[in-house]
Protein backbone atom coordinates (compact mmCIF):
# COMPACT_ATOMS: atom_id res chain seq x y z
CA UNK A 1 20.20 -0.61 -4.90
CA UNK A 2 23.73 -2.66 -5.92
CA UNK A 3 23.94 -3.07 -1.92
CA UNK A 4 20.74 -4.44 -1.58
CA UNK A 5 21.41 -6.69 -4.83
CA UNK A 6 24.27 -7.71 -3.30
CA UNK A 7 22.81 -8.96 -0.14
CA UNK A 8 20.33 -10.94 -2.15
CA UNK A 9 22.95 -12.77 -4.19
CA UNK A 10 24.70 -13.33 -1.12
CA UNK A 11 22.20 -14.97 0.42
CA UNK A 12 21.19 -17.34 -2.60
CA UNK A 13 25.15 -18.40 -2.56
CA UNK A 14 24.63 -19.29 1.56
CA UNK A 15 21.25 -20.93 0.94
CA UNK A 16 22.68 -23.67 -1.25
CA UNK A 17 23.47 -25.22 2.01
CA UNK A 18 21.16 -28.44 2.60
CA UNK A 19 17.78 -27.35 3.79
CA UNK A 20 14.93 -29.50 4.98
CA UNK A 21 12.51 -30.86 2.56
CA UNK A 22 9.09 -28.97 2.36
CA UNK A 23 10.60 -25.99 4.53
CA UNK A 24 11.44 -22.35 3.57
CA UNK A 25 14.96 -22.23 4.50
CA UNK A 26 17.02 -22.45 1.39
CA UNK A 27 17.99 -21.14 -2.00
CA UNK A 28 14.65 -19.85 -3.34
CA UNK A 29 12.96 -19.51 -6.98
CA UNK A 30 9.89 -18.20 -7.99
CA UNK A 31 7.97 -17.49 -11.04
CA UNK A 32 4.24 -16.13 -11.40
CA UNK A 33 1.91 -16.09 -14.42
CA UNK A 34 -1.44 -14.62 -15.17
CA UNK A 35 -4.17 -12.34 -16.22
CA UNK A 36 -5.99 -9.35 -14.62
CA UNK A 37 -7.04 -5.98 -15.38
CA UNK A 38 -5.37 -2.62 -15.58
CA UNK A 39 -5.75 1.35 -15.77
CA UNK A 40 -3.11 3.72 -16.84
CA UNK A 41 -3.35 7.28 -16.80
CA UNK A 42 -0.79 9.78 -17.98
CA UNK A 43 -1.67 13.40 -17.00
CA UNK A 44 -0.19 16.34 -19.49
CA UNK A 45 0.58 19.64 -17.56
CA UNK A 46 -1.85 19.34 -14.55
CA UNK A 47 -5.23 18.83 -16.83
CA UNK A 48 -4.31 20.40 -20.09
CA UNK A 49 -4.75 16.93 -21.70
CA UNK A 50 -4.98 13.10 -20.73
CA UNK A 51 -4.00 9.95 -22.15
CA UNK A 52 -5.70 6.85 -20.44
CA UNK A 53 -5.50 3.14 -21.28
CA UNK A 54 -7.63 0.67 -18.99
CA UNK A 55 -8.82 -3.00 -19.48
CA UNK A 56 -7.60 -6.68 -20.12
CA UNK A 57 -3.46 -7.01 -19.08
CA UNK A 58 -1.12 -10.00 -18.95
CA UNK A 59 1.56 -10.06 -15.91
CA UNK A 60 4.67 -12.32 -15.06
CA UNK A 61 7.70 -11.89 -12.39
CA UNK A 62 10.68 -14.09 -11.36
CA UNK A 63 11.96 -13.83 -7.89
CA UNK A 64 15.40 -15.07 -7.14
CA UNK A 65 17.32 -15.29 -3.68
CA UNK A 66 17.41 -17.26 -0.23
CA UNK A 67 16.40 -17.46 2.95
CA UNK A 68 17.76 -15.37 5.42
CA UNK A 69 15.12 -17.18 7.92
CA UNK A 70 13.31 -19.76 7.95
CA UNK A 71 9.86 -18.93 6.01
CA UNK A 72 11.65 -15.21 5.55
CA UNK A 73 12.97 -14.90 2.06
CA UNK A 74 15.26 -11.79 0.60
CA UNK A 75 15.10 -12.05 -3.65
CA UNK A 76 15.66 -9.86 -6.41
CA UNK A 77 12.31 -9.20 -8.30
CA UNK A 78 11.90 -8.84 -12.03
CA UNK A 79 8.34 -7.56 -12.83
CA UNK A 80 6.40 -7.27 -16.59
CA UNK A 81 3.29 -6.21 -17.02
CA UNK A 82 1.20 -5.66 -20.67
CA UNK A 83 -1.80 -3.89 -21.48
CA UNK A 84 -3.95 -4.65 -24.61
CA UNK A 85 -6.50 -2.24 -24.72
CA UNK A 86 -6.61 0.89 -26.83
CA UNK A 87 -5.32 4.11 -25.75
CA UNK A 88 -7.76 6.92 -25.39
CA UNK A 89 -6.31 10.87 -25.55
CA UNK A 90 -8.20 14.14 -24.41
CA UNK A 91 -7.55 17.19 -23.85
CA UNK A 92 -9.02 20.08 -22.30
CA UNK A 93 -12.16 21.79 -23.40
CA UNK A 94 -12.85 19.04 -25.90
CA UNK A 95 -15.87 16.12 -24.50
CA UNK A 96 -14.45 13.71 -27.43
CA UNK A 97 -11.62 11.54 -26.63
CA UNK A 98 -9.55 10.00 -29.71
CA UNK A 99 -8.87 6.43 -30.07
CA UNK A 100 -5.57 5.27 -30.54
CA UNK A 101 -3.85 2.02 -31.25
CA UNK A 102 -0.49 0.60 -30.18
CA UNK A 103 1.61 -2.23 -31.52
CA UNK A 104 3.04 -2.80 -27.56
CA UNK A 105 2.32 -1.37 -23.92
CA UNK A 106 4.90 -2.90 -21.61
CA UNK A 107 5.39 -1.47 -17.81
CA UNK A 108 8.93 -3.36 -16.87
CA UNK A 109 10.04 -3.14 -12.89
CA UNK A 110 13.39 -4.30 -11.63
CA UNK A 111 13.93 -3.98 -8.01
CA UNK A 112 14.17 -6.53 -4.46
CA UNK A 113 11.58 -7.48 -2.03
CA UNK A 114 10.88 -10.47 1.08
CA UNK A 115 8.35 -13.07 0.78
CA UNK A 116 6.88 -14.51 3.99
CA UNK A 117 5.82 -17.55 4.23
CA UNK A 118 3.18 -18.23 6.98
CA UNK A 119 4.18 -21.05 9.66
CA UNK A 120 2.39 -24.79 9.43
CA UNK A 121 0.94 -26.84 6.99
CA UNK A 122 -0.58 -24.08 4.61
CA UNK A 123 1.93 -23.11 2.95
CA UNK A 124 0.53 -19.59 2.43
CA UNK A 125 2.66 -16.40 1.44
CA UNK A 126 2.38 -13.08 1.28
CA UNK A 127 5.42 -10.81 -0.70
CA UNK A 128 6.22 -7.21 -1.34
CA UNK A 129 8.84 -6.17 -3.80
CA UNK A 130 10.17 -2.15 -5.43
CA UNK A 131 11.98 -1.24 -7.44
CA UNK A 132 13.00 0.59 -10.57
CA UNK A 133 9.77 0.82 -13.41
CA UNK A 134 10.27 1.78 -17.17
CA UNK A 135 6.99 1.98 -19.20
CA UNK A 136 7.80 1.38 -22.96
CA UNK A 137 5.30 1.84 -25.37
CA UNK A 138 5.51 1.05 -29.15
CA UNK A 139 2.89 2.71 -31.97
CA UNK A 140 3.54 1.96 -35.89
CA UNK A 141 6.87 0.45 -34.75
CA UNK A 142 8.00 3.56 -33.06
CA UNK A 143 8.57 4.94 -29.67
CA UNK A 144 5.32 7.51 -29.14
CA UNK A 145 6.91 11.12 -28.39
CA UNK A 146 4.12 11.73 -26.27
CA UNK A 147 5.12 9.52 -23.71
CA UNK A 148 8.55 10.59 -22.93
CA UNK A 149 8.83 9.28 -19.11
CA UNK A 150 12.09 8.15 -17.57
CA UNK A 151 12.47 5.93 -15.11
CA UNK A 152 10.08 5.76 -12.46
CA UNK A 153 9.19 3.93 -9.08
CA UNK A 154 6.89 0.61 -9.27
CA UNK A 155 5.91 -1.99 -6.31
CA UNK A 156 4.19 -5.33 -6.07
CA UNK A 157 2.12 -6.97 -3.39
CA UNK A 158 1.16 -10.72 -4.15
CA UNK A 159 -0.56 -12.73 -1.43
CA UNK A 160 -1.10 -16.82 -2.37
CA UNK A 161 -1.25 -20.42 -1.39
CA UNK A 162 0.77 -23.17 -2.55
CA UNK A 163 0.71 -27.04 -2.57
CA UNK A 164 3.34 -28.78 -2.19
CA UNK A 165 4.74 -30.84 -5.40
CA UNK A 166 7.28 -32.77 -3.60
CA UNK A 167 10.24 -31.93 -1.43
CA UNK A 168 11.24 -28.57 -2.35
CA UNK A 169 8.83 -27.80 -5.84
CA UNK A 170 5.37 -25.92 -4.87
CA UNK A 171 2.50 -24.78 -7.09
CA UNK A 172 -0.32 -22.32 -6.12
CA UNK A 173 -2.29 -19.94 -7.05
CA UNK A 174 -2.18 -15.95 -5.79
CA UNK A 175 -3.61 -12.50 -6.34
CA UNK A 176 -0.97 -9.81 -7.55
CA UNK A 177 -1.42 -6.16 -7.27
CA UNK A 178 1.26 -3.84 -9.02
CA UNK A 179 1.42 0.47 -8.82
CA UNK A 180 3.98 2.04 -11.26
CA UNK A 181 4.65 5.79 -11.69
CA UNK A 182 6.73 7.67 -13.78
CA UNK A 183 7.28 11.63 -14.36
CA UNK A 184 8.54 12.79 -17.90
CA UNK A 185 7.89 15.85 -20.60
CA UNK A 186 6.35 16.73 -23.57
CA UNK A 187 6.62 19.82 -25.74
CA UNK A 188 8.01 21.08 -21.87
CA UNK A 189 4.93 20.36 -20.10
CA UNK A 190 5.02 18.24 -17.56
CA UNK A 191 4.38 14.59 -17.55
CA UNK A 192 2.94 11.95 -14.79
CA UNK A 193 1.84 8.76 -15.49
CA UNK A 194 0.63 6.21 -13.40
CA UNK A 195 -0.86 2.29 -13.49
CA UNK A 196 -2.57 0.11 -11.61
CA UNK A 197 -2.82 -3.54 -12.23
CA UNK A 198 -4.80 -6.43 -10.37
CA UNK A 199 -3.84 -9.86 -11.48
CA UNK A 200 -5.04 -14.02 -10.87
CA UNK A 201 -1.73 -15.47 -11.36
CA UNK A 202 -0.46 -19.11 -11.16
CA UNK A 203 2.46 -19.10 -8.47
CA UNK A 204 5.47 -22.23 -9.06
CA UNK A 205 8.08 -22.18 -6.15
CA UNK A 206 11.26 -24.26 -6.03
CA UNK A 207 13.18 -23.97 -2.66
């Protein structure tokens, strides 16, 4: 991972050079903004109880780095994504599931990716980042015990289409899909959680 990191800064520090204007060839920034809908599911001990979580979520990332070709971009990816809705716990032999509310659910990824852009006048994308995911959730101002996952694996795929601005500023608009996973304990049972999380998200591009 610092390698990889490494090669991304390094090419951010070469793409300062001068690039041509509305072209994909130089220092590269990108930030993305919107709302979709998500599912989380942890499962306790293969069945022996359930926590699940699944409805209206908020999602953001910044992508820094450069081009390493033209319309071929290598960044460093910082992904967030919140869930609202209530969780809802179960476990087996019980047909009632208990309602529970939290004061924050926040998935966090940190990892590296490419974006593409496709060649001509439409200014389309597609990009692909992983990384590192931490899932952090917050109930009466605590940590909840129950969810005691370490760090897990998360990845991103957003395709979109952006207008250009002026010379090197684009806007847009793309669909963002996000996977995070995460094993942990509790009581020592095992843990696995999982998300999924389908997002409309406003894309703004400077490079």
């Amino acid at each position: 991972m610092k390698k990889f990191l490494l090669s991304i800064a390094l090419a951010a520090v070469c793409a300062f050079a001068a690039s041509a204007p509305k072209t994909h060839d130089g220092f590269f920034l990108n930030g993305t903004m919107g709302f979709g809908y998500a599912s989380f599911n942890d499962d306790i001990a293969k069945g022996s109880a359930e926590l699940t979580c699944e409805g209206f979520a908020y999602e953001g990332s910044f992508k820094i780095g450069g081009a390493v070709a033209t319309n071929v971009i290598l960044h460093a990816t910082f992904g967030l994504n919140v869930l609202f809705s209530d969780l809802e716990g179960k476990e087996k032999g019980y047909s009632e599931k208990e309602s529970l509310e939290h004061d924050g659910f926040n998935i966090f990824m940190l990892g590296g990716g490419l974006t593409y852009f496709f060649p001509g006048e439409s200014n389309a994308y597609i990009s692909a980042s992983a990384g590192i995911t931490d899932v952090s959730i917050t109930i009466n101002g605590h940590d909840y015990e129950f969810l005691n996952l370490d760090a897990g694996f998360g990845f991103n795929i957003t395709v979109g289409k952006e207008w250009w601005m002026n010379d090197e500023l684009g806007l847009g608009v793309a669909f963002s899909f996000n996977h995070n996973s995460a094993d942990g304990s509790y009581k020592y049972a095992k843990n696995e959680a999982s998300t999924n999380t389908f997002s409309l998200v406003a894309s703004l591009t400077f490079n």
